[in-house]
Protein backbone atom coordinates (compact mmCIF):
# COMPACT_ATOMS: atom_id res chain seq x y z
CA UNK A 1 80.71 96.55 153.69
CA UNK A 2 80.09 99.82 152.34
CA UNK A 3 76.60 100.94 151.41
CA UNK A 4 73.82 98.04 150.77
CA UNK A 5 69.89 97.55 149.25
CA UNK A 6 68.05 95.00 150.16
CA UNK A 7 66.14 93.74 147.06
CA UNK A 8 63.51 91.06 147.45
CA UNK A 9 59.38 90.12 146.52
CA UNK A 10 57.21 89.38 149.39
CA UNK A 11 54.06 87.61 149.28
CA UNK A 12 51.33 89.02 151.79
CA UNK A 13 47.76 87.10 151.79
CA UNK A 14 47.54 83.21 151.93
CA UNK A 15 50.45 81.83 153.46
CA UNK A 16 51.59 78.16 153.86
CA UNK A 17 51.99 77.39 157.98
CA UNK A 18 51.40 81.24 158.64
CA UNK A 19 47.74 81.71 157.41
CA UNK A 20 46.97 84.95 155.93
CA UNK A 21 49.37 87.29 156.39
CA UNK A 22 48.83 91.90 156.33
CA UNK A 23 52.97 91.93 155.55
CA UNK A 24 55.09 89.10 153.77
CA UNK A 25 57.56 87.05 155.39
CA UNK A 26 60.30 88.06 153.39
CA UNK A 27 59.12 91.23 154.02
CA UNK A 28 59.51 91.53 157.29
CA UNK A 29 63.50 89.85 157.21
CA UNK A 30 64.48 92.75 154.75
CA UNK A 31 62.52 95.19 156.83
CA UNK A 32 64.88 94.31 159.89
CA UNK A 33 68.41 93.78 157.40
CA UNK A 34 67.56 97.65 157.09
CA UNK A 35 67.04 98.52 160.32
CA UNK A 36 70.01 96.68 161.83
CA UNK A 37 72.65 97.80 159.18
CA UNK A 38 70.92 101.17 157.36
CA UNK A 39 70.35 99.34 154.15
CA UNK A 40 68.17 100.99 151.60
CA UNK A 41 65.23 98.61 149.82
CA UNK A 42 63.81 98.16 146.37
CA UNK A 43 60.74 95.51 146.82
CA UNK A 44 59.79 93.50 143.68
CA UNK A 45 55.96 94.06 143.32
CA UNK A 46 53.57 92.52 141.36
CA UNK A 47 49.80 91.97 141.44
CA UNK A 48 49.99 89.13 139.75
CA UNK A 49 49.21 87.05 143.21
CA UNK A 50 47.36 88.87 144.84
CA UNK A 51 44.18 87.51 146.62
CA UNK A 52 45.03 83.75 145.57
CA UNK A 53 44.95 81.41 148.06
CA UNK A 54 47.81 79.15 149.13
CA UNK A 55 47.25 76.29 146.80
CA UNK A 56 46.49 78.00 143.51
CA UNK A 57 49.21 80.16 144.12
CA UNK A 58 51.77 77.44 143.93
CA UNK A 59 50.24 75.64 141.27
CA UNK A 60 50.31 78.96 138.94
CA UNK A 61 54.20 79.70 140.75
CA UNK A 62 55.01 75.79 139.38
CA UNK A 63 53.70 76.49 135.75
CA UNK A 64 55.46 80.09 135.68
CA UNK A 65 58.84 78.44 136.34
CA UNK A 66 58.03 75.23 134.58
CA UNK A 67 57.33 77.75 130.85
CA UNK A 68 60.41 80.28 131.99
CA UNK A 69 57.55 82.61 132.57
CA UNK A 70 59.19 86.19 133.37
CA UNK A 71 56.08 88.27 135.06
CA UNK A 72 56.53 91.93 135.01
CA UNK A 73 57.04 94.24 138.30
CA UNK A 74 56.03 97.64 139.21
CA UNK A 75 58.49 100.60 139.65
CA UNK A 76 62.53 100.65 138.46
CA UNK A 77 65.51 99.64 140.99
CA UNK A 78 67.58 102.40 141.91
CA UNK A 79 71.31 102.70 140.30
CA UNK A 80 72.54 99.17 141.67
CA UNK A 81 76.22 100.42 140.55
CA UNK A 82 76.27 102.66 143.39
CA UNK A 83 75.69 99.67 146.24
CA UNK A 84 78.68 97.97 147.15
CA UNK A 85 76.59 95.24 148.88
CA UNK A 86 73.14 93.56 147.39
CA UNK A 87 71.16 91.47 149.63
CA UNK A 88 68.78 89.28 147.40
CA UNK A 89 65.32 87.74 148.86
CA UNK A 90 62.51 85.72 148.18
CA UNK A 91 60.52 83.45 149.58
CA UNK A 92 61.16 79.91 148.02
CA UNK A 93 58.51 78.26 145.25
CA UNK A 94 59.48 75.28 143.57
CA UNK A 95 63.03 74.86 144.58
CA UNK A 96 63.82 78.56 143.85
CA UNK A 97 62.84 82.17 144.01
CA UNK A 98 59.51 83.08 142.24
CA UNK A 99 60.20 83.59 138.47
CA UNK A 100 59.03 87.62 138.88
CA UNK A 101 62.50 87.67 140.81
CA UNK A 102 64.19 86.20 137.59
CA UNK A 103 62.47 89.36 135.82
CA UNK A 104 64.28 91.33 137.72
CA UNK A 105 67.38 89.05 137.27
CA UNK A 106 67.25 89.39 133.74
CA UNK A 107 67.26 92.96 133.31
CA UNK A 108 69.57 93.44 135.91
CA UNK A 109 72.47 91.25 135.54
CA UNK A 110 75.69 93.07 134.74
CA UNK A 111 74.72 95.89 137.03
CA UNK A 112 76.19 93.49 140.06
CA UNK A 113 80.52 92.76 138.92
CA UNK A 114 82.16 93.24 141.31
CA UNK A 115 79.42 93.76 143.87
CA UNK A 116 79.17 91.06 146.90
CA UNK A 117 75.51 89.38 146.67
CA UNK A 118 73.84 88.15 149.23
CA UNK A 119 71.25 85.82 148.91
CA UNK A 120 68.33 85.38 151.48
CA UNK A 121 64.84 82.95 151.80
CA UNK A 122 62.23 82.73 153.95
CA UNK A 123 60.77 78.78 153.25
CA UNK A 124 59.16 76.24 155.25
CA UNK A 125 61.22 73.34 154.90
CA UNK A 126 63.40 74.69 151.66
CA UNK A 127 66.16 76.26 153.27
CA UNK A 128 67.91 78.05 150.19
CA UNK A 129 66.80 75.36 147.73
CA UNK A 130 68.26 76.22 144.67
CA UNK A 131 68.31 80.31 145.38
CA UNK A 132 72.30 80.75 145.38
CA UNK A 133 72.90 78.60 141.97
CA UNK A 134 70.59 80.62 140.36
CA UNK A 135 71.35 84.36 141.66
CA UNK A 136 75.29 83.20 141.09
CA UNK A 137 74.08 82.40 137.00
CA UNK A 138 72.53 85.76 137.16
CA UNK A 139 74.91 88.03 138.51
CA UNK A 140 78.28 86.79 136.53
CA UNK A 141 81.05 88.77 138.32
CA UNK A 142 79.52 89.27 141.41
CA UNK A 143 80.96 87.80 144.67
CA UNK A 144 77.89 85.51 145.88
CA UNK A 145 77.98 84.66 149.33
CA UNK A 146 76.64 81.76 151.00
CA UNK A 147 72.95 82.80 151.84
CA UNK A 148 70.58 82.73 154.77
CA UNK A 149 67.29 81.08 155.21
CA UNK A 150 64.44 81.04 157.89
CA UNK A 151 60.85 79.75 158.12
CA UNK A 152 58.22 82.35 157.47
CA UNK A 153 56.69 80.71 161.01
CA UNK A 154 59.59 82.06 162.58
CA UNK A 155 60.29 85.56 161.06
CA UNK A 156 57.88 87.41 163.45
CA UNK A 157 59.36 86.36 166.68
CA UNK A 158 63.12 85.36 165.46
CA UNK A 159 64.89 88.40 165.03
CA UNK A 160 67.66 87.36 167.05
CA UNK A 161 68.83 85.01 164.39
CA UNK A 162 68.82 87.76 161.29
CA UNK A 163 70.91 89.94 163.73
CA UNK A 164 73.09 86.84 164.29
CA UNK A 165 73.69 86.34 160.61
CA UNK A 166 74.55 89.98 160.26
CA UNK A 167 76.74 90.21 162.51
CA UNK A 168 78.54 86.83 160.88
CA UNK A 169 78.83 88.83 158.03
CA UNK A 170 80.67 91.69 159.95
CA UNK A 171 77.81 94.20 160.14
């Protein structure tokens, strides 16, 4: 598959079925996607969320994507031309990734033609929601795979089934 980055935002703090959280569930998945295949990482960060708890969170994460809101990150991607594989992860708000993702979408859509794209969720009861529709719109040209998903409550102790995905995927 050549050389990869896994890209994604993680949300540490107030959690829905986890609690608080030190490290983010999605966080955690692209932490092991490195480990197991050598992929390098570019997290989406923002402080717009930070110390909010679980239910204002959502509500401000449902007006953002109702209003297109694109909220800026922190730091620049590396040269996305030179990755032959892009792994793509979020956790799931309101049927898709959180619209700071779609920042990054926007500035970074032709860099993937050509590339394969990989999108990934962590959820608890979304699955991929509306994730690969919307990273396929972004990335015209781009081979988009299928996805993945797993509950954040299961990310900690469920390693086995990233490595099984992986491996589906020929890594």
């Amino acid at each position: 598959m050549g050389k990869s980055i896994v890209i994604f935002f993680s949300h540490a703090g107030d959690n829905y079925a986890v609690g608080n959280i030190e490290v983010g569930n999605t966080k955690i998945v692209a932490d092991y996607i490195s480990e197991i295949i050598g992929a390098d990482q570019f997290e989406i960060v923002t402080h717009k969320y930070d110390g909010m708890a679980y239910n204002p969170l959502i509500q401000l994460a449902k007006e953002e994507a109702n209003k297109g809101e694109l909220p800026p990150y922190e730091g620049e991607a590396p040269n996305l031309t030179e990755y032959d594989t892009v792994f793509i992860g979020g956790p799931v708000w309101w049927g898709t990734y959180p619209q700071v993702m779609f920042t990054f979408f926007k500035k970074h859509g032709g860099d993937l033609k050509g590339k394969t794209v990989i999108p990934f969720t962590t959820h608890e009861g979304s699955g991929l929601a509306n994730c690969v529709e919307d990273v396929k719109a972004a990335f015209a040209g781009a081979n988009v795979t299928k996805g993945f998903s797993i509950y954040g409550h299961e990310v900690r102790s469920e390693k086995a089934k990233v490595e099984k995905w992986l491996n589906g995927l020929g890594f």
